[in-house]
PDB file of N, CA and C in Angstrom:
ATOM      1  N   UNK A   1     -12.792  53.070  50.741  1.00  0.00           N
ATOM      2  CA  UNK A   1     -13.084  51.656  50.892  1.00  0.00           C
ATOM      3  C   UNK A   1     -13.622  51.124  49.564  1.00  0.00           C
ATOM      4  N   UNK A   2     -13.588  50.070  48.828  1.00  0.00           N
ATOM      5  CA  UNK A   2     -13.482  49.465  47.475  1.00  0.00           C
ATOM      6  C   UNK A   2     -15.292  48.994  47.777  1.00  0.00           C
ATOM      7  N   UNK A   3     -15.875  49.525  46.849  1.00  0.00           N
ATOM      8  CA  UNK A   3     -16.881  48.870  46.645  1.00  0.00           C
ATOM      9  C   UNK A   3     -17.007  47.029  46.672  1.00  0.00           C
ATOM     10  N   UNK A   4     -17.996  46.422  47.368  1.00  0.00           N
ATOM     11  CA  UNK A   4     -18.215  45.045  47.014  1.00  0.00           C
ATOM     12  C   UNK A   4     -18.408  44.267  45.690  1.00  0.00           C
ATOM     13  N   UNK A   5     -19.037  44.643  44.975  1.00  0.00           N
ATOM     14  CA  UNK A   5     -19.079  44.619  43.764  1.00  0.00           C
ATOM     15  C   UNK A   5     -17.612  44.799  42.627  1.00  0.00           C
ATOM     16  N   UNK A   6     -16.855  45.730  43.104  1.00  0.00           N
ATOM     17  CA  UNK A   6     -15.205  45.367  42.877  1.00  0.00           C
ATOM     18  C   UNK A   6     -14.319  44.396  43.191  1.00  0.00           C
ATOM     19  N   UNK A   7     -14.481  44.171  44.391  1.00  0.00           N
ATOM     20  CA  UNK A   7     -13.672  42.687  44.784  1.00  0.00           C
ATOM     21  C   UNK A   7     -14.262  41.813  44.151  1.00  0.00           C
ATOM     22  N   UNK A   8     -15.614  41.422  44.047  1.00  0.00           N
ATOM     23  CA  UNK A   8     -16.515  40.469  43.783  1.00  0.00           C
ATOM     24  C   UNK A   8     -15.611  40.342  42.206  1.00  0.00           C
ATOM     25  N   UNK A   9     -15.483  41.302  40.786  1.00  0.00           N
ATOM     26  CA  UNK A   9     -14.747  41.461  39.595  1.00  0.00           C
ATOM     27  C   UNK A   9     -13.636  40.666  39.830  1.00  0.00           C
ATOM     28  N   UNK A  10     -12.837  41.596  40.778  1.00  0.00           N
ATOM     29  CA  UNK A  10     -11.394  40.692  40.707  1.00  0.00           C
ATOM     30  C   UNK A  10     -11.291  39.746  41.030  1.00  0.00           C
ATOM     31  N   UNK A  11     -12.160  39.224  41.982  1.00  0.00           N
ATOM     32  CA  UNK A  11     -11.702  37.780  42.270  1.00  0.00           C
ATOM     33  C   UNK A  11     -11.947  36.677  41.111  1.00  0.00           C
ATOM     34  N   UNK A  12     -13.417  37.023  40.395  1.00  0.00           N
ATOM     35  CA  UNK A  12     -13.510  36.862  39.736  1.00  0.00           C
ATOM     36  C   UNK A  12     -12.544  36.981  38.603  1.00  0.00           C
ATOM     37  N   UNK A  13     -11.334  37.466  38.157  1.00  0.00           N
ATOM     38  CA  UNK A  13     -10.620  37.662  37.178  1.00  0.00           C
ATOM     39  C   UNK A  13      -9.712  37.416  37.376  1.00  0.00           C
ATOM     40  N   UNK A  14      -9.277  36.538  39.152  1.00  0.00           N
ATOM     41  CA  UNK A  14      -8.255  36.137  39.507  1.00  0.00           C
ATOM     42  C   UNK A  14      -8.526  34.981  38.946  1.00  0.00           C
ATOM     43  N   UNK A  15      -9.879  34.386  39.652  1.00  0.00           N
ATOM     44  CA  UNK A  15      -9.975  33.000  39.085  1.00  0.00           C
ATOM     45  C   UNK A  15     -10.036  32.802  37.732  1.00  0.00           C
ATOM     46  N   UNK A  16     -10.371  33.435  36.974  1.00  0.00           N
ATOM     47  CA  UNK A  16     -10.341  33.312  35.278  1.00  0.00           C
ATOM     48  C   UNK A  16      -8.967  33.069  34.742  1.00  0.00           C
ATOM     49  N   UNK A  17      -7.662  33.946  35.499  1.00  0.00           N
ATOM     50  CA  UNK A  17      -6.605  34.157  35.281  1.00  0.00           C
ATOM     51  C   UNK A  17      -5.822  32.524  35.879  1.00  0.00           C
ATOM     52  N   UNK A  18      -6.525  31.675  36.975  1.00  0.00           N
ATOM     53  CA  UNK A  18      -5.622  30.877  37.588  1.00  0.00           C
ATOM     54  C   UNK A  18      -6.157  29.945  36.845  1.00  0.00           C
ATOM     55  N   UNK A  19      -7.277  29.770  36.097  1.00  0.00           N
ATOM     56  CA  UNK A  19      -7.949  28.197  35.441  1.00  0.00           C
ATOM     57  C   UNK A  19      -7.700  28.505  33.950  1.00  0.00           C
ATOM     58  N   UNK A  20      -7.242  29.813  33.808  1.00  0.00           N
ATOM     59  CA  UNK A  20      -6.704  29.533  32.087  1.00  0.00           C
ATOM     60  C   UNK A  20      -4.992  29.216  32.085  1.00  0.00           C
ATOM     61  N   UNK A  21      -4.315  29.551  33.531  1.00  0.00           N
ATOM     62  CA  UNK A  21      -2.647  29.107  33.697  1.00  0.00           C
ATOM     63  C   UNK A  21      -2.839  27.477  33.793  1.00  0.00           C
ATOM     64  N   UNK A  22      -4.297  26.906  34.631  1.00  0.00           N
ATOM     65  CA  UNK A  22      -4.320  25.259  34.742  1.00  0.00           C
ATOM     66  C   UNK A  22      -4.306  24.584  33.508  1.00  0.00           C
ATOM     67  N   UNK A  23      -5.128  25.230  32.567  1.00  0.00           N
ATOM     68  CA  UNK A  23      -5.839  24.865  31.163  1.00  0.00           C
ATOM     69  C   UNK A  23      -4.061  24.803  30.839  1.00  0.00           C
ATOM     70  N   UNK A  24      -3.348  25.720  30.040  1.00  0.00           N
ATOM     71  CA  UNK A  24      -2.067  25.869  29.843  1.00  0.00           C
ATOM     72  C   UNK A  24      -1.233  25.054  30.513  1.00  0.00           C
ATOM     73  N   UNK A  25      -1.335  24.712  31.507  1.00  0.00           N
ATOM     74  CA  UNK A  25      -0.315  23.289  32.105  1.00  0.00           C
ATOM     75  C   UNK A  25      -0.578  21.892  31.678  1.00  0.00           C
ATOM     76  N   UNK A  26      -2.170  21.842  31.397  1.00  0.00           N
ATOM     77  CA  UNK A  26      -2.975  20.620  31.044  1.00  0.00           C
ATOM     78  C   UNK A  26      -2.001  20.813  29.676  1.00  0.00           C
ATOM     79  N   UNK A  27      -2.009  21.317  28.852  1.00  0.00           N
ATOM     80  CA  UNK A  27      -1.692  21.128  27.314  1.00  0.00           C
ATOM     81  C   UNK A  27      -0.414  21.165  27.442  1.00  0.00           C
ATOM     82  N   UNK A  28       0.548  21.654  28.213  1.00  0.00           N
ATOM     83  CA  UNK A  28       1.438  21.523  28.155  1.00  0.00           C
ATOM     84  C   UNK A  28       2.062  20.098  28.634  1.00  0.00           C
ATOM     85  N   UNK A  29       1.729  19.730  29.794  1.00  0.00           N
ATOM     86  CA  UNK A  29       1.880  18.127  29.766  1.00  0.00           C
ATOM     87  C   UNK A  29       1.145  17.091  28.883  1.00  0.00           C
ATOM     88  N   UNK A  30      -0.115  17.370  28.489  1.00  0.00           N
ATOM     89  CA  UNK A  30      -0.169  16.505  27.261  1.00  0.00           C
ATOM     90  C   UNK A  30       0.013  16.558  26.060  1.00  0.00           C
ATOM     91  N   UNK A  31       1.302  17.366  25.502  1.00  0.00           N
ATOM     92  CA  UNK A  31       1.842  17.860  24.435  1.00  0.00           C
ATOM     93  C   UNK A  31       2.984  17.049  24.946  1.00  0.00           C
ATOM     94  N   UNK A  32       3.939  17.353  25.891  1.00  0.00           N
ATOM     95  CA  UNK A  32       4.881  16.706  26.644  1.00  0.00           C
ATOM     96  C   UNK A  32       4.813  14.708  26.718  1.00  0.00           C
ATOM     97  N   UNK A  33       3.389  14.024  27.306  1.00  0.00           N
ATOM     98  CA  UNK A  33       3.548  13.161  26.837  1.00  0.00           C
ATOM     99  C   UNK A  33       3.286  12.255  25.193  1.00  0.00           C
ATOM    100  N   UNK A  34       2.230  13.232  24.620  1.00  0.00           N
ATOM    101  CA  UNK A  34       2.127  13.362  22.946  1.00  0.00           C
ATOM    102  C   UNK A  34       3.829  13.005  22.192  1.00  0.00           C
ATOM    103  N   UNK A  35       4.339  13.551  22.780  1.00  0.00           N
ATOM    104  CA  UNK A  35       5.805  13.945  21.864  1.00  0.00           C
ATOM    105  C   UNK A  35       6.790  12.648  22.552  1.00  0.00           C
ATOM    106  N   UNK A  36       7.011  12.217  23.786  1.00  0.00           N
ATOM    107  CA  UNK A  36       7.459  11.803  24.526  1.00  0.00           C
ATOM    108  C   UNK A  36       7.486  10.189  24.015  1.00  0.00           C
ATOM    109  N   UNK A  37       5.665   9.450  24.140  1.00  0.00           N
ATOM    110  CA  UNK A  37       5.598   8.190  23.237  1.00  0.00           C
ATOM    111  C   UNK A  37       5.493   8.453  21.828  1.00  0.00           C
ATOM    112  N   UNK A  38       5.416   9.838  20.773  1.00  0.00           N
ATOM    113  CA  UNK A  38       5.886   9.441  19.525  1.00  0.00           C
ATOM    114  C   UNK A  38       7.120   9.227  19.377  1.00  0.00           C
ATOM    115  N   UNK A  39       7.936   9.547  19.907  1.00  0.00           N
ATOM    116  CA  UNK A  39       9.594   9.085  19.951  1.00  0.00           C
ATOM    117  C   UNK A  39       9.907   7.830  20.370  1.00  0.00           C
ATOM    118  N   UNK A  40       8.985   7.523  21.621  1.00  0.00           N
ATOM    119  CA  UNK A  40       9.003   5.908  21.512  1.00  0.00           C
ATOM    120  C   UNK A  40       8.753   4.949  20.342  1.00  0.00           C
ATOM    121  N   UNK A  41       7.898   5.281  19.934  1.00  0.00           N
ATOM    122  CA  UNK A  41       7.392   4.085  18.883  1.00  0.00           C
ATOM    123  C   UNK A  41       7.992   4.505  17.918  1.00  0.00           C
ATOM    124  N   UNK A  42       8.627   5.777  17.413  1.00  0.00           N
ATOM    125  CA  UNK A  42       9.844   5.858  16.328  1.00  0.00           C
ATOM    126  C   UNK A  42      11.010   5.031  16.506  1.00  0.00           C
ATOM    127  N   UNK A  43      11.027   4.737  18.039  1.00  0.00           N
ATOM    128  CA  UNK A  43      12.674   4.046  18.127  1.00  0.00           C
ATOM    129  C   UNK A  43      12.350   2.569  17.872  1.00  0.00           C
ATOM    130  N   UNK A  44      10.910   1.892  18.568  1.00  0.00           N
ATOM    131  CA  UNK A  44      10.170   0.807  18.582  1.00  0.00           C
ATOM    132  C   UNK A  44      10.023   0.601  17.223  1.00  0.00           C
ATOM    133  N   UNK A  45       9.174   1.373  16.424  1.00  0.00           N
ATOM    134  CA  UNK A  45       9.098   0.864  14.925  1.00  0.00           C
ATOM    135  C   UNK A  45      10.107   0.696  14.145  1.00  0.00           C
ATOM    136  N   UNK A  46      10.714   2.245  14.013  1.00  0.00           N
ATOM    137  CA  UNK A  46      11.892   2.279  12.962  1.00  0.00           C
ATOM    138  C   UNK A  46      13.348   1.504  13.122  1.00  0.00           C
ATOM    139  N   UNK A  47      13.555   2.382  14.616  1.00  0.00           N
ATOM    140  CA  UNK A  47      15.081   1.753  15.116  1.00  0.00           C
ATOM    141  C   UNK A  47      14.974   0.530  15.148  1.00  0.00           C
ATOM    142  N   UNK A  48      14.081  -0.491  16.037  1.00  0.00           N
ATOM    143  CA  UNK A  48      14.514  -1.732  16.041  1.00  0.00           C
ATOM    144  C   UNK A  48      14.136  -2.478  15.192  1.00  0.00           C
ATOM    145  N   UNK A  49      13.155  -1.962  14.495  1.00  0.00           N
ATOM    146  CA  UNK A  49      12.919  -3.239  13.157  1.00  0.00           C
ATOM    147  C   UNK A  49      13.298  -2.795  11.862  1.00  0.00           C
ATOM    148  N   UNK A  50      14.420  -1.578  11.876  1.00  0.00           N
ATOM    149  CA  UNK A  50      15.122  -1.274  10.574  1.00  0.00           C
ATOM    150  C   UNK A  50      16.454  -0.657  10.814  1.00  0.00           C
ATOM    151  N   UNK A  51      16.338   0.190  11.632  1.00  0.00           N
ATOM    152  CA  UNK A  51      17.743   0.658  11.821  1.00  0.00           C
ATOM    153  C   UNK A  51      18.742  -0.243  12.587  1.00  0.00           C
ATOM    154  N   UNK A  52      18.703  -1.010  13.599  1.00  0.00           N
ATOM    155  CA  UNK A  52      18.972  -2.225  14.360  1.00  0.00           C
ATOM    156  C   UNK A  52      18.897  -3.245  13.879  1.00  0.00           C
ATOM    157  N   UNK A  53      17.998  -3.446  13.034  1.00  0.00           N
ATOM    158  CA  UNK A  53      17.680  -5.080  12.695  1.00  0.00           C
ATOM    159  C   UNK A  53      18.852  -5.856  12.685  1.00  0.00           C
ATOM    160  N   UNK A  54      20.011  -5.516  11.888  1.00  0.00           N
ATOM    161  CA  UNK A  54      21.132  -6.399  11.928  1.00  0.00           C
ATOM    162  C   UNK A  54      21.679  -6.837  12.983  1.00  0.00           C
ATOM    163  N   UNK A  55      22.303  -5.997  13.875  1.00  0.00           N
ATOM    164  CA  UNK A  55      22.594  -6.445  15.423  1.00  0.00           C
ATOM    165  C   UNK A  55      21.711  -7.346  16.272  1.00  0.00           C
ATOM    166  N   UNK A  56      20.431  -6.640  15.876  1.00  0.00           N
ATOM    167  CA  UNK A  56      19.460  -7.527  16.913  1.00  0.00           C
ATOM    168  C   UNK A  56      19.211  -8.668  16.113  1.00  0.00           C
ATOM    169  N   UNK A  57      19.233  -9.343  15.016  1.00  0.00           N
ATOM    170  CA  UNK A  57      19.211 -10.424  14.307  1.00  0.00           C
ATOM    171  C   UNK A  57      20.581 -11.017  15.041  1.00  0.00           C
ATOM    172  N   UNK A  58      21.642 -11.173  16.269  1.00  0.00           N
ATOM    173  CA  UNK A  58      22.144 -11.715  16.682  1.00  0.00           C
ATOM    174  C   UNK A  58      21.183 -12.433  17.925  1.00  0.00           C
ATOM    175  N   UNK A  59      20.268 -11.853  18.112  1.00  0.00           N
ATOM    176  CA  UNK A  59      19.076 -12.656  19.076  1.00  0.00           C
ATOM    177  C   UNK A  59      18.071 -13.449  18.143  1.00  0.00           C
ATOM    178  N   UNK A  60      17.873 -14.020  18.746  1.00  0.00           N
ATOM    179  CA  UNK A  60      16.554 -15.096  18.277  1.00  0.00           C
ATOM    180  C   UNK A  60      15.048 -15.219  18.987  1.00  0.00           C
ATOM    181  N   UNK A  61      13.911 -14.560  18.869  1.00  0.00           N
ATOM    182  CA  UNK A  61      12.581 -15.529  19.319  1.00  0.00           C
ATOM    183  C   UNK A  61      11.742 -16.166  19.051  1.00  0.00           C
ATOM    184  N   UNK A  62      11.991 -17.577  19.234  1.00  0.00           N
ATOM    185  CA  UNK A  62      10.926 -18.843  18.930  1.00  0.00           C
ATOM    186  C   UNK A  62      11.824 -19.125  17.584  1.00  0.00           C
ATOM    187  N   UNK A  63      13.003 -18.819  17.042  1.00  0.00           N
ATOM    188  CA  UNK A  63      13.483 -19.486  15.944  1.00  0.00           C
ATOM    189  C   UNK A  63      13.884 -17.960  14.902  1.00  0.00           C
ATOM    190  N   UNK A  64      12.981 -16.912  14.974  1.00  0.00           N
ATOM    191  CA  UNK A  64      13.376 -15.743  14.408  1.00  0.00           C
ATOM    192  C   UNK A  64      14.241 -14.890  15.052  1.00  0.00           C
ATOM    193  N   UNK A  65      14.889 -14.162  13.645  1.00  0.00           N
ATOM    194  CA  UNK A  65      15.806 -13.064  14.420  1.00  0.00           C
ATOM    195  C   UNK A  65      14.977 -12.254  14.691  1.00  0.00           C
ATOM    196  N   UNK A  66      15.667 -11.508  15.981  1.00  0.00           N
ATOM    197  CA  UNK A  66      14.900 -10.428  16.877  1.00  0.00           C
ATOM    198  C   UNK A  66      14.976  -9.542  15.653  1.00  0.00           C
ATOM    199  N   UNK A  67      15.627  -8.913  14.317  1.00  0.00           N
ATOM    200  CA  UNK A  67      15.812  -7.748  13.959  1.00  0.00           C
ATOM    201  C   UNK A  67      14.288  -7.763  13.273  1.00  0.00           C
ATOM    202  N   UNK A  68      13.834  -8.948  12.940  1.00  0.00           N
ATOM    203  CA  UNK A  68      12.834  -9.266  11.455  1.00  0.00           C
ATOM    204  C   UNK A  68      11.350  -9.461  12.616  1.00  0.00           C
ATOM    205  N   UNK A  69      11.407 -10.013  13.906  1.00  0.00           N
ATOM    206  CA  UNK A  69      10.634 -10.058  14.966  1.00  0.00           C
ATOM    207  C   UNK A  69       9.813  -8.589  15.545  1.00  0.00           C
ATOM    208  N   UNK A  70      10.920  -8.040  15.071  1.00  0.00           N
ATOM    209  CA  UNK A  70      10.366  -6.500  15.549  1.00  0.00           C
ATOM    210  C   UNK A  70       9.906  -5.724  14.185  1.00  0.00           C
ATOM    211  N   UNK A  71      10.427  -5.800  13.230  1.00  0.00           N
ATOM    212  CA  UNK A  71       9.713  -5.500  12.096  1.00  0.00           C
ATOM    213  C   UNK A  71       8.236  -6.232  12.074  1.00  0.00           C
ATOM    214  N   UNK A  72       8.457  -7.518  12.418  1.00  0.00           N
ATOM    215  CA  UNK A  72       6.993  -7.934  12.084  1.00  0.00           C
ATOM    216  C   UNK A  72       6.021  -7.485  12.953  1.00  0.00           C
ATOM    217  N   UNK A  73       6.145  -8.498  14.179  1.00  0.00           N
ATOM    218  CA  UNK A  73       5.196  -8.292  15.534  1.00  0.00           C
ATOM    219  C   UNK A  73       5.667  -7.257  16.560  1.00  0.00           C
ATOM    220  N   UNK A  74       7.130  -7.056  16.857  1.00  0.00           N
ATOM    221  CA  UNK A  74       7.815  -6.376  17.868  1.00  0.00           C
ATOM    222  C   UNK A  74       7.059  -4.637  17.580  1.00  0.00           C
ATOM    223  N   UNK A  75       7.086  -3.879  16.633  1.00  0.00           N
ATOM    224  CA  UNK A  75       6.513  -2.781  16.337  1.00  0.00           C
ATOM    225  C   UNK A  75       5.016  -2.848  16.813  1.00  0.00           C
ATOM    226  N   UNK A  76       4.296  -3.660  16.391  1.00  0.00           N
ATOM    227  CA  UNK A  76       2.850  -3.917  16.641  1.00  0.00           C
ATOM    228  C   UNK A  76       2.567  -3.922  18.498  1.00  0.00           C
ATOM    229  N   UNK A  77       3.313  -4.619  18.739  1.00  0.00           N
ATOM    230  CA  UNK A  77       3.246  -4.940  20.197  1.00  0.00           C
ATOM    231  C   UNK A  77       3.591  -3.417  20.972  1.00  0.00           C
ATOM    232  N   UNK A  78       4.532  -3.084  20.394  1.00  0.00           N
ATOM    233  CA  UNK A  78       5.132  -1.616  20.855  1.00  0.00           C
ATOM    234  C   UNK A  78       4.212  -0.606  20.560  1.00  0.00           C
ATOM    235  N   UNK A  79       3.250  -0.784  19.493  1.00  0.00           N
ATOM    236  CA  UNK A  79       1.982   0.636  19.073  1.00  0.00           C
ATOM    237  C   UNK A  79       1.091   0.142  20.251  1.00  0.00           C
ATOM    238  N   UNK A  80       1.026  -1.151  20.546  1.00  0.00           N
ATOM    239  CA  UNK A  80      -0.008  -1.762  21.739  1.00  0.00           C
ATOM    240  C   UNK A  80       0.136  -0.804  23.103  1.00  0.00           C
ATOM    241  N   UNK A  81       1.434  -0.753  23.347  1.00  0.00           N
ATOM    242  CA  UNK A  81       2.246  -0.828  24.639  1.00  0.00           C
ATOM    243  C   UNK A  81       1.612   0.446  24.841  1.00  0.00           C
ATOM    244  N   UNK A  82       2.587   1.374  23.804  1.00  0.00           N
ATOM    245  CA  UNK A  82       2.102   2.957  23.591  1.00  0.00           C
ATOM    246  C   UNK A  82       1.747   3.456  23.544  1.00  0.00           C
ATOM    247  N   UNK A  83      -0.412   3.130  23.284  1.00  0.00           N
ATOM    248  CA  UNK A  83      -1.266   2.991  23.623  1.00  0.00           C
ATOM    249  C   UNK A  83      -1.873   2.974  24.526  1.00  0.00           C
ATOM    250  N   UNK A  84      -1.859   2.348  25.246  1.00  0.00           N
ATOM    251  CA  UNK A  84      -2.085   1.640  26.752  1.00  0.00           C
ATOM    252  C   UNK A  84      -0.934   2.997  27.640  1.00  0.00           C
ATOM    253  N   UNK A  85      -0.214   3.063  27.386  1.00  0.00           N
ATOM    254  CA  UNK A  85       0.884   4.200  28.286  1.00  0.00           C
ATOM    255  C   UNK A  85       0.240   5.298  27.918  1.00  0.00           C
ATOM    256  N   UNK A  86      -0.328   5.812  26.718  1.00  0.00           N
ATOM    257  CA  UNK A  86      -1.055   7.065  26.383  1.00  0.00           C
ATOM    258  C   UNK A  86      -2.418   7.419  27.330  1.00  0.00           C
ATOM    259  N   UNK A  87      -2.876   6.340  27.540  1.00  0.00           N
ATOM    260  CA  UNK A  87      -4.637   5.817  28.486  1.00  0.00           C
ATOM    261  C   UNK A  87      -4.189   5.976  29.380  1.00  0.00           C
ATOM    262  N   UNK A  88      -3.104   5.503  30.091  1.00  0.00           N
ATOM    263  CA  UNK A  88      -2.981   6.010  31.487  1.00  0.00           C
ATOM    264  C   UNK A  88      -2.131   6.900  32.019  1.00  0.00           C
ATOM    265  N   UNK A  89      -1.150   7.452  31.425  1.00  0.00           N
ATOM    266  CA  UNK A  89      -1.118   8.826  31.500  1.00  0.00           C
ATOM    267  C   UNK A  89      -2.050   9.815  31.367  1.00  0.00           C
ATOM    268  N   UNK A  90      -2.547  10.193  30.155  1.00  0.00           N
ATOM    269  CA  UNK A  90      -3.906  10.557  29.974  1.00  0.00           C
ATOM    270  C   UNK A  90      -5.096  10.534  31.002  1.00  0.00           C
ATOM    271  N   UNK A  91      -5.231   9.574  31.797  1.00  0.00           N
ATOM    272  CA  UNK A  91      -6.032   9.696  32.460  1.00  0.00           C
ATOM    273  C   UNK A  91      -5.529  10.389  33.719  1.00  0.00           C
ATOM    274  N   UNK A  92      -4.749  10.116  34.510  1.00  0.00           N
ATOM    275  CA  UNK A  92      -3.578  10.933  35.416  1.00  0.00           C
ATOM    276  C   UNK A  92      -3.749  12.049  35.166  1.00  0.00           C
ATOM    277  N   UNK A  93      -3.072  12.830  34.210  1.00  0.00           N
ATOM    278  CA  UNK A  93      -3.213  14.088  33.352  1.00  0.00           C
ATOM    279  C   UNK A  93      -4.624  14.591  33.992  1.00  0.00           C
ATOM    280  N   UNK A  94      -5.753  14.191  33.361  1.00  0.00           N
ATOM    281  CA  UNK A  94      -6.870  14.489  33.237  1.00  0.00           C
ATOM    282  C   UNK A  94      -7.585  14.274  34.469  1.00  0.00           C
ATOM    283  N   UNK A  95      -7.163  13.493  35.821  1.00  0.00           N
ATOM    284  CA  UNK A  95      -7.924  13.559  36.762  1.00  0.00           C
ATOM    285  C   UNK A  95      -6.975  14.630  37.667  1.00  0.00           C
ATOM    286  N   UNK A  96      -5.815  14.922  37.560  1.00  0.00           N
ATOM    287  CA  UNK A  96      -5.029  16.113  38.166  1.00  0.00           C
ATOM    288  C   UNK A  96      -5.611  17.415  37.572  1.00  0.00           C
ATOM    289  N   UNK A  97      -5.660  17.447  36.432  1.00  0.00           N
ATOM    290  CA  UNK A  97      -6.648  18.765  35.800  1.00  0.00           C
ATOM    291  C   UNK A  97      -8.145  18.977  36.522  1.00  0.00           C
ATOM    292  N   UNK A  98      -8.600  18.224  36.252  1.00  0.00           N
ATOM    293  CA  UNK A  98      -9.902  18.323  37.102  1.00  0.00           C
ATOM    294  C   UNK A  98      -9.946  18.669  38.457  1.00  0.00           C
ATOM    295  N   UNK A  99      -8.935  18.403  38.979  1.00  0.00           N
ATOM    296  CA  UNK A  99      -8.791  18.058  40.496  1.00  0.00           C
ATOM    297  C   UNK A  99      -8.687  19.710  40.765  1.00  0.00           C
ATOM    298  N   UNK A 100      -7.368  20.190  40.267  1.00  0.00           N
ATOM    299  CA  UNK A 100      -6.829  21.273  39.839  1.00  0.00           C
ATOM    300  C   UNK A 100      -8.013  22.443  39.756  1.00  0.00           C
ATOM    301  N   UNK A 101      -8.595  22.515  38.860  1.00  0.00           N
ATOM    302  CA  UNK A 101      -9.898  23.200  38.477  1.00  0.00           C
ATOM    303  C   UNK A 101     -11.255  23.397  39.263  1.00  0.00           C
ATOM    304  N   UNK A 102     -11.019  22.206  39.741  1.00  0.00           N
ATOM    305  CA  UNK A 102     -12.329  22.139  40.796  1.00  0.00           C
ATOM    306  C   UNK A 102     -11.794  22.834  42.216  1.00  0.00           C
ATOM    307  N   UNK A 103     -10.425  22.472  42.704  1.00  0.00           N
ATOM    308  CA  UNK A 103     -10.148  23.294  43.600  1.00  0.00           C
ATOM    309  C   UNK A 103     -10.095  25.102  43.450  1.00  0.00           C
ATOM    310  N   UNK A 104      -9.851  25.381  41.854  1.00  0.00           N
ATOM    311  CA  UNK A 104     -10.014  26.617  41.819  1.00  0.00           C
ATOM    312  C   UNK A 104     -11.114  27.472  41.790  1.00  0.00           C
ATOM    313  N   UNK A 105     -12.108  26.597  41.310  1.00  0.00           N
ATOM    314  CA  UNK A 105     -13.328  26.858  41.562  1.00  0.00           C
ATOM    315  C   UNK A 105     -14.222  26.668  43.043  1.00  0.00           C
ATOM    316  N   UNK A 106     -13.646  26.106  43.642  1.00  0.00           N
ATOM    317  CA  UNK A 106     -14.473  25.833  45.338  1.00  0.00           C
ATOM    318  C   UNK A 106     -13.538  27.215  46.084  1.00  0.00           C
ATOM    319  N   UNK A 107     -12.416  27.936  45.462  1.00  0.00           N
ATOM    320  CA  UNK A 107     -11.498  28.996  45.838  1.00  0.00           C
ATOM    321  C   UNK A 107     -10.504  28.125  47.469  1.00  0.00           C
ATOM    322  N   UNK A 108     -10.366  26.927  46.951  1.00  0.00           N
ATOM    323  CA  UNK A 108      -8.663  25.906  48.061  1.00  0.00           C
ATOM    324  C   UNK A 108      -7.934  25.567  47.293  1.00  0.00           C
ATOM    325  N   UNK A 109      -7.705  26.454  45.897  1.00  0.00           N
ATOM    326  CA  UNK A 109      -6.164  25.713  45.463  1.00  0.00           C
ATOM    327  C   UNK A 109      -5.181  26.462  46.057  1.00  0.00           C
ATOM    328  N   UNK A 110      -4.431  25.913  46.152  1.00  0.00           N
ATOM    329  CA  UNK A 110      -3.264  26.291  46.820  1.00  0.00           C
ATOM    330  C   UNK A 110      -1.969  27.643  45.995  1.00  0.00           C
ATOM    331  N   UNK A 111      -1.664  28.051  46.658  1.00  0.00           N
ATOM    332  CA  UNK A 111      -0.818  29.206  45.850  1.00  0.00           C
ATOM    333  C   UNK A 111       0.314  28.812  45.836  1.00  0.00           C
ATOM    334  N   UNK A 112       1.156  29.280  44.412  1.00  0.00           N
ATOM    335  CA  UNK A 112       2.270  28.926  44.431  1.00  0.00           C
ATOM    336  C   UNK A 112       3.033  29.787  44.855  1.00  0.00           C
ATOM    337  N   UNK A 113       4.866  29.188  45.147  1.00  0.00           N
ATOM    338  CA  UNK A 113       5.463  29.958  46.619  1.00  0.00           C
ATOM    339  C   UNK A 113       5.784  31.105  45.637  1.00  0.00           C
TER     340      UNK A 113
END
């Protein structure tokens, strides 16, 4: 029969083992959305207010072409946007982690199949 003090270890080293796989999912989705809006605002900055500009200079707002609109303000507005999408993802992220962690620690997270 296994000493108490043995189970007491492993469980212990189960849980060490299941909140450093949570930790590792945390970074992995916020690496995932990290990478996800820098590609946005590459297409937002660069593409439409330099690589596009010409085409989209077939639109107009308030009297400017859209290509020179997004170079000016359109990029700015888009670091705004991207921003704001980073905060609340981020926070999502970060209250599922917690959530996550705390269940592994009260020992009710759930097992995967």
């Amino acid at each position: 029969m296994p000493h108490p003090d043995d189970l007491a270890d492993h469980s212990s080293a189960l849980r060490t083992a299941r909140i450093r796989d949570a930790h590792a999912r945390y970074w992995q989705g916020n690496r995932r959305i990290v990478l996800s809006l820098l590609l946005a605002w590459a297409v937002l900055g660069l593409g439409c207010g330099v690589l596009f500009a010409t085409p989209l200079n077939a639109f107009s707002i308030g009297g400017c072409p859209l290509g020179f609109w997004f170079a000016q303000q359109g990029s700015i507005v888009g670091f705004v946007l991207v921003i704001l999408l980073y905060a609340t993802l981020m926070a999502r992220l970060d209250r599922q982690h917690r959530r996550e962690i705390a269940d592994i620690e009260a020992g009710t997270e759930e097992t995967a199949p």
